[in-house]
Protein backbone atom coordinates (compact mmCIF):
# COMPACT_ATOMS: atom_id res chain seq x y z
CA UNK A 1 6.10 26.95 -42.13
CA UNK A 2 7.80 26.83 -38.65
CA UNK A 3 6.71 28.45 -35.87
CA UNK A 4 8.93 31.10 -35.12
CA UNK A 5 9.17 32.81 -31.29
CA UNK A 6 7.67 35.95 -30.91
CA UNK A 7 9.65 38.70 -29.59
CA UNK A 8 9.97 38.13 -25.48
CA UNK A 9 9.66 41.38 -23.13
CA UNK A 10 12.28 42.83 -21.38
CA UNK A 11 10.09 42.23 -17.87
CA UNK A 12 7.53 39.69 -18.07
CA UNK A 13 5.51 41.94 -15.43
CA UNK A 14 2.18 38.98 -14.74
CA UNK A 15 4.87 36.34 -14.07
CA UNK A 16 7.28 38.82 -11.86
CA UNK A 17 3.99 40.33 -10.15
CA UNK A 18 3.20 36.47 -8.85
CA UNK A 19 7.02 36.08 -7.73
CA UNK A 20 6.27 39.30 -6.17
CA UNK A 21 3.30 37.86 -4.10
CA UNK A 22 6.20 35.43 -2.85
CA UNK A 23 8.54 37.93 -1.76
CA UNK A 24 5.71 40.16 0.22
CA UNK A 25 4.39 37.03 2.04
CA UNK A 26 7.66 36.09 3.23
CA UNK A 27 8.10 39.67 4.45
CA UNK A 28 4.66 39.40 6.18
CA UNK A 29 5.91 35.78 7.55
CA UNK A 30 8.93 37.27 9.18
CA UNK A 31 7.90 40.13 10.82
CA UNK A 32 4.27 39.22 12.16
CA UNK A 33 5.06 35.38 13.26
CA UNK A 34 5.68 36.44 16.63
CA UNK A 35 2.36 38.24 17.09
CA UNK A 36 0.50 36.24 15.27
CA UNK A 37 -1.99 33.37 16.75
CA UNK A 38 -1.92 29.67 15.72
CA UNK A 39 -4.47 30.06 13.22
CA UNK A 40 -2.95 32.95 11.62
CA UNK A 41 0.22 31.07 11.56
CA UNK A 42 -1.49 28.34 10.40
CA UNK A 43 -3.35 30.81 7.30
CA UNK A 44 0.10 31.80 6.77
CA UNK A 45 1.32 28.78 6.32
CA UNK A 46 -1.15 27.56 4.18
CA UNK A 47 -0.75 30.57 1.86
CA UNK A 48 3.15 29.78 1.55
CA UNK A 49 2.01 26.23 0.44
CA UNK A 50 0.08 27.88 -2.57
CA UNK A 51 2.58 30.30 -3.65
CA UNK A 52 5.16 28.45 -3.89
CA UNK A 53 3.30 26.00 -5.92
CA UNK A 54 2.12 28.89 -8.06
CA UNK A 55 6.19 29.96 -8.09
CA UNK A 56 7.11 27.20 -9.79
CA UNK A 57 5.61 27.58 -12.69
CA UNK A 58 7.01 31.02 -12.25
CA UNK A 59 10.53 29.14 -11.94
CA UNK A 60 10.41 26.74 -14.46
CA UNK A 61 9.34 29.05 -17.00
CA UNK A 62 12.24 31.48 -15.86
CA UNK A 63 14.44 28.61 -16.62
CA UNK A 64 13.28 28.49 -20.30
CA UNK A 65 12.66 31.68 -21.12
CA UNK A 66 13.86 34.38 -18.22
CA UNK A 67 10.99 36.62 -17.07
CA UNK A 68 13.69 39.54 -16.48
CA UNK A 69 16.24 40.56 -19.34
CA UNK A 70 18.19 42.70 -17.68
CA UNK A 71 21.48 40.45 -17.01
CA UNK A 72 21.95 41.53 -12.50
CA UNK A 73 18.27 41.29 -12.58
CA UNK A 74 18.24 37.88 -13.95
CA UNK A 75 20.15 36.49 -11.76
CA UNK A 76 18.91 38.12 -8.55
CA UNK A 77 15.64 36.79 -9.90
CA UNK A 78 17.26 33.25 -10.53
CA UNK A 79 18.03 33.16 -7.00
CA UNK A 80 15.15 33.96 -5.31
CA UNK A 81 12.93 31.58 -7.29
CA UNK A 82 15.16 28.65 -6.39
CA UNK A 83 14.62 30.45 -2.91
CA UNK A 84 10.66 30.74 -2.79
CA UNK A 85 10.60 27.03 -4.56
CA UNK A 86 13.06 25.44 -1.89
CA UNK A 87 15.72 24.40 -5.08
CA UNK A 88 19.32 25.41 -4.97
CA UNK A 89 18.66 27.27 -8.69
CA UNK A 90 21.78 26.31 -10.36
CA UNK A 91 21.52 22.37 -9.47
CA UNK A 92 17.67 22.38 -10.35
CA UNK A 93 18.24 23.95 -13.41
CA UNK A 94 20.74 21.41 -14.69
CA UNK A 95 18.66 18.80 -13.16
CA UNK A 96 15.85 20.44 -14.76
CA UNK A 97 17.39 20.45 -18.61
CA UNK A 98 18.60 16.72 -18.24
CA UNK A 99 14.95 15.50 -18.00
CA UNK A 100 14.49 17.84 -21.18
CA UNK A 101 17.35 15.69 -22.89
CA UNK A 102 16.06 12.17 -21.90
CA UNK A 103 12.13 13.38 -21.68
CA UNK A 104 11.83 10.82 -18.33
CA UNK A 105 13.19 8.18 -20.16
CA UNK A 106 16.82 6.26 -19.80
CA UNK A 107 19.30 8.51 -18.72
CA UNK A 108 16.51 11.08 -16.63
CA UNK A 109 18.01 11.25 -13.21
CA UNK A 110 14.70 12.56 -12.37
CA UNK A 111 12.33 9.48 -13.75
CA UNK A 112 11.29 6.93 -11.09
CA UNK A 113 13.05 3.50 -10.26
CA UNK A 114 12.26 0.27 -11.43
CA UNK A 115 9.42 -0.96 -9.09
CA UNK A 116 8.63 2.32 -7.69
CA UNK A 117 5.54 3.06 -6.68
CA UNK A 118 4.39 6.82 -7.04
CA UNK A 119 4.44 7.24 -3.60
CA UNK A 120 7.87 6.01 -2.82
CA UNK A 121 8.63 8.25 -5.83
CA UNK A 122 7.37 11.53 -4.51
CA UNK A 123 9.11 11.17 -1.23
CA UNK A 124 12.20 10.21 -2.59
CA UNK A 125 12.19 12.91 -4.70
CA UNK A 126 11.22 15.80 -2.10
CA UNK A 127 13.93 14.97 0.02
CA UNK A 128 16.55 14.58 -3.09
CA UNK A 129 17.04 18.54 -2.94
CA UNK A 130 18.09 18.45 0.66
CA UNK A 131 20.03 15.35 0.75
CA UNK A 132 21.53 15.09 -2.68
CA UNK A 133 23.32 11.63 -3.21
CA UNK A 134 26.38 11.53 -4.04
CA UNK A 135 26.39 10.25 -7.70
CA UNK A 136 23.42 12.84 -8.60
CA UNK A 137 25.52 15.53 -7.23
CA UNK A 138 28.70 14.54 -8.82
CA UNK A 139 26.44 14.40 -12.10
CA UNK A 140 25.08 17.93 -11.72
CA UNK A 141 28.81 19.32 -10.45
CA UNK A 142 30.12 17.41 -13.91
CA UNK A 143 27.70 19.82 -15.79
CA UNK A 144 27.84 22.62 -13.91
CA UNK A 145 31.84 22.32 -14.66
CA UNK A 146 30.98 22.88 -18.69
CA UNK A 147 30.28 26.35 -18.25
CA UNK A 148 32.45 29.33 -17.10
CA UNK A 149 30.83 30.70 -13.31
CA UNK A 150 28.34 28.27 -12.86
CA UNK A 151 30.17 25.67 -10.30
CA UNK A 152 30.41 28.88 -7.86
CA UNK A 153 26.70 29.50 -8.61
CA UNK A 154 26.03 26.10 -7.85
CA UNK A 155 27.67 26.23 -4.67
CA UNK A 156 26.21 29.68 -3.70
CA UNK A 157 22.59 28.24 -4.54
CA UNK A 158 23.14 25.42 -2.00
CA UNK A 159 24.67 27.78 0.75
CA UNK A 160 21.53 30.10 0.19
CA UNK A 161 19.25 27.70 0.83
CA UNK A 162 20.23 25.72 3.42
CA UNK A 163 22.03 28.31 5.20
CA UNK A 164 18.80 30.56 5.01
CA UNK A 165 17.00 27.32 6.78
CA UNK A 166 19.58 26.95 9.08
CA UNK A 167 19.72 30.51 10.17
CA UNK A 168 15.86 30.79 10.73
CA UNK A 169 16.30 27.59 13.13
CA UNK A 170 19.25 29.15 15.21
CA UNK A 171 16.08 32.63 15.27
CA UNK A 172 13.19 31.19 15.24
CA UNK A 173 12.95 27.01 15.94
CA UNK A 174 9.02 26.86 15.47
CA UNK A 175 9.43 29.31 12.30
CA UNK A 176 11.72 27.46 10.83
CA UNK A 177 10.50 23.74 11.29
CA UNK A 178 7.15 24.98 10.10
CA UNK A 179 8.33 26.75 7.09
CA UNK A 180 10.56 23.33 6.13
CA UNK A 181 7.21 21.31 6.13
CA UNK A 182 5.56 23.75 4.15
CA UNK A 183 8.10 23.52 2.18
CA UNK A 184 8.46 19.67 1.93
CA UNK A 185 4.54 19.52 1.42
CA UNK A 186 5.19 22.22 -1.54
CA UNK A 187 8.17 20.45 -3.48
CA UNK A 188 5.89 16.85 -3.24
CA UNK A 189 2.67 18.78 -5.22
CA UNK A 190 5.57 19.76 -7.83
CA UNK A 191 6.63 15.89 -8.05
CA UNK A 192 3.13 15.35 -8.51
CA UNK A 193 3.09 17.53 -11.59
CA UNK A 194 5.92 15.15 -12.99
CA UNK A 195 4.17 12.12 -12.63
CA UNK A 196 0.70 13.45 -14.10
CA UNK A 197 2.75 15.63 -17.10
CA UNK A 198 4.50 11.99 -17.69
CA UNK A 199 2.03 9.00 -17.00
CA UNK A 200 2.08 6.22 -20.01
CA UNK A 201 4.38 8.49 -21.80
CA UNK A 202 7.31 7.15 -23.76
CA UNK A 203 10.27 8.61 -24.58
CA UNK A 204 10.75 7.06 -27.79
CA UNK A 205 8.01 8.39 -29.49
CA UNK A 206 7.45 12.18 -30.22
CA UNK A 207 3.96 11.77 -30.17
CA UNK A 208 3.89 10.63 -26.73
CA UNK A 209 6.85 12.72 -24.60
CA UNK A 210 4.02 14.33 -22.47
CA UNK A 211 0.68 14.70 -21.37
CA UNK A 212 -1.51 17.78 -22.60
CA UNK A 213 -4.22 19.30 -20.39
CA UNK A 214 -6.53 21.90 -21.97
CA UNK A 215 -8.09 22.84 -18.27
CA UNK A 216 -8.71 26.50 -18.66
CA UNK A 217 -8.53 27.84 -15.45
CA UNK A 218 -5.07 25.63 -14.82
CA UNK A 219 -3.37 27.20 -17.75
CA UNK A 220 -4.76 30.36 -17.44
CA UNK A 221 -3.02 30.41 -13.68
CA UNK A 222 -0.09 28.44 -14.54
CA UNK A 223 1.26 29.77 -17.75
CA UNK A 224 -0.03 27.23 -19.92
CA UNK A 225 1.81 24.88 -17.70
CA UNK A 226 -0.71 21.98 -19.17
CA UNK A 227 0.66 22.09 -23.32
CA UNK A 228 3.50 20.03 -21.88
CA UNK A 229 3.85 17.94 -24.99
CA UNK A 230 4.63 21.05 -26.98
CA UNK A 231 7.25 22.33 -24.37
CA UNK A 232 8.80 19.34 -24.77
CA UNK A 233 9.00 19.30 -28.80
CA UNK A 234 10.07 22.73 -28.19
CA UNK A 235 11.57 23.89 -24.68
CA UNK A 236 12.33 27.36 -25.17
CA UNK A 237 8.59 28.45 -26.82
CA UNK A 238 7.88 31.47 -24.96
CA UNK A 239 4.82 29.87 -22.56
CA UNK A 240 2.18 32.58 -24.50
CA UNK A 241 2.56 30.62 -27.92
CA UNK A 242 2.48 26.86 -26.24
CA UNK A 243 -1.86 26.65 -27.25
CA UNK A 244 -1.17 27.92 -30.87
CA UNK A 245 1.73 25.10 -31.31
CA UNK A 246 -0.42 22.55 -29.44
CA UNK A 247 -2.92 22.94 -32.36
CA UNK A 248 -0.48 22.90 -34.82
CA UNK A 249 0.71 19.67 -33.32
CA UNK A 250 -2.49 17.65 -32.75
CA UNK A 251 -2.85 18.18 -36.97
CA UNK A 252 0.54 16.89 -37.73
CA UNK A 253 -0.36 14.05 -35.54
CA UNK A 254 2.31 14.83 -33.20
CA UNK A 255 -0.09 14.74 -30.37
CA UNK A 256 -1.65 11.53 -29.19
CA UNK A 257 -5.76 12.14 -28.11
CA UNK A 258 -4.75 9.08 -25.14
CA UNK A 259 -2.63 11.87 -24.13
CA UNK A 260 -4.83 14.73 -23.82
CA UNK A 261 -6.95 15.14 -20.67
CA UNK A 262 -9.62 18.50 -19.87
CA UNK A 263 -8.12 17.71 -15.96
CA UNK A 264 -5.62 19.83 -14.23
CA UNK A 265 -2.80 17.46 -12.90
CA UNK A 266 -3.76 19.02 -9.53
CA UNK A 267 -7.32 17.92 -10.21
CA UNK A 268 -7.92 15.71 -6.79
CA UNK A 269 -9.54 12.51 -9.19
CA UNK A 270 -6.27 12.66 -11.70
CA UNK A 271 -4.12 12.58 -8.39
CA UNK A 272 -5.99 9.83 -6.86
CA UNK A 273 -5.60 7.62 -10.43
CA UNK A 274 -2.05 8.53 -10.71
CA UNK A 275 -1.43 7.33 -6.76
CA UNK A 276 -3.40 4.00 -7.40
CA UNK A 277 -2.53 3.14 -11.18
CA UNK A 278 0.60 4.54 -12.20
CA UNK A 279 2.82 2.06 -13.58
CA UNK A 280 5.36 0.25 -11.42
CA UNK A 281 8.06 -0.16 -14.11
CA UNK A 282 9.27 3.30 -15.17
CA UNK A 283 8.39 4.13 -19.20
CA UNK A 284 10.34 3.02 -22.24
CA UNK A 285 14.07 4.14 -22.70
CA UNK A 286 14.89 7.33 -24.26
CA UNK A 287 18.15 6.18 -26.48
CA UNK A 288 18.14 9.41 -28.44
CA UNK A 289 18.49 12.86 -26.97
CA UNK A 290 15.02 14.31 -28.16
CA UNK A 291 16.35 18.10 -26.87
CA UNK A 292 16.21 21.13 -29.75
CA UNK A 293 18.98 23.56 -30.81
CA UNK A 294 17.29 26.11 -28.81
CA UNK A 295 18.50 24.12 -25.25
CA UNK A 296 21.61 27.44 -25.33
CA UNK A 297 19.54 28.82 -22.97
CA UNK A 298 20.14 26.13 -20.51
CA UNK A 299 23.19 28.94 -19.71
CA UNK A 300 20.97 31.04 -17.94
């Protein structure tokens, strides 16, 4: 019998209360830097570095399934993860449900080159956000053109972020360069999470689109961020049902045990393998969009 999405609050208060952390340090951030000494600008920093790692799977979750209802919410809410995360909201999220069609396979503008080593990888994509190239950005503005208000979105997204940067710089110089290596040193841990969600994956099997950790305390923290092969059979699975359609999978066979590690991607030994082993030649071609009838929500 299929599973069938349970009904999704109006306010998903745990995930809004972590956004909320975000939005109370940068308040702190602002108004204490000048007081503060090096090492509390330092602990400050530090902190940002965490919570925006723990926004993301605030944002990417949003993306899927929105954690507020309530349409001016919504977007308000939209815009301030892309914010907190250092994305321009409207191009990640189109970015964001093209690796859903193509699952990192032919056709992913995120996966990594041919001969790429991780490393190369990571920075390229870090710095991809702030210095779009050209034929990624016409790609995204292509898509963004399908749907009624979403170009001007787009466009507001960029001028948000970058402005925001570039207004802290003309304020604050020291503020502002430290909060953009934060920043950079934020968005890499998030590429990190691509490569360890997608190492010896291939797109061409269903059995094999993702990598599943089971670490508790990861999943617990992350909204079952680690049951990636399930999001990816089904993208728009409110995050609370992910485990229950994980074990559904694994006795269909729709879940390969190679695939399955009790590690956190963050965990510093599955980093350190997926630095010094990960493939140089990027995974099989994905021919076949693999993305469910539930992708609508890719208008949010």
């Amino acid at each position: 019998m299929p599973l069938r999405p349970s009904a999704h609050p109006a306010l998903d208060v745990p995930h809004l209360a972590v956004h909320g952390l975000w939005c109370t340090w940068l308040a702190a951030l602002l108004v204490s830097w000048d007081t503060l000494p090096m090492t509390g600008r330092v602990t400050l920093m530090v902190a940002g570095f965490l919570l925006l790692f723990w926004n993301y799977a605030v944002l990417h979750n949003h993306m899927h399934q929105p954690i507020a209802r309530p349409r001016a919410l919504r977007w308000l809410v939209s815009r301030t993860l892309g914010v907190a995360c250092g994305f321009a909201y409207r191009g990640y999220h189109i970015h964001h449900f093209n690796h859903h069609r193509y699952n990192d396979g032919e056709g992913d503008w995120g996966r990594r080159r041919s001969g790429e080593g991780a490393l190369t990888y990571l920075v390229r994509s870090t710095l991809t956000p702030w210095f779009w190239p050209y034929g990624l950005l016409a790609n995204v503005w292509k898509v963004a053109g399908q749907r009624k208000g979403q170009r001007a979105e787009l466009v507001l997204d960029f001028v948000l972020l970058q402005g925001s940067l570039v207004a802290l710089a003309l304020w604050r110089p020291w503020l502002a360069l430290s909060y953009f290596g934060m920043m950079l040193a934020g968005q890499m841990s998030i590429h990190v999470l691509n490569l360890a969600a997608h190492h010896e994956t291939d797109a061409t099997r269903r059995d094999s689109l993702a990598v599943t950790s089971t670490s508790r305390l990861y999943n617990l923290l992350c909204f079952n961020a680690g049951y990636h092969q399930a999001h990816h059979l089904r993208p728009q699975l409110p995050w609370r049902e992910l485990p229950a359609l994980t074990e559904r999978l694994a006795s269909e066979g729709l879940i390969r045990p190679a695939l399955q590690t009790p590690l956190s991607p963050i965990h510093p030994s599955w980093v350190a393998r997926l630095l010094k082993r990960y493939a140089a030649a990027p995974c099989a071609p994905q021919k076949d969009s693999t993305t469910t009838s539930e992708t609508p929500s890719a208008a949010i």
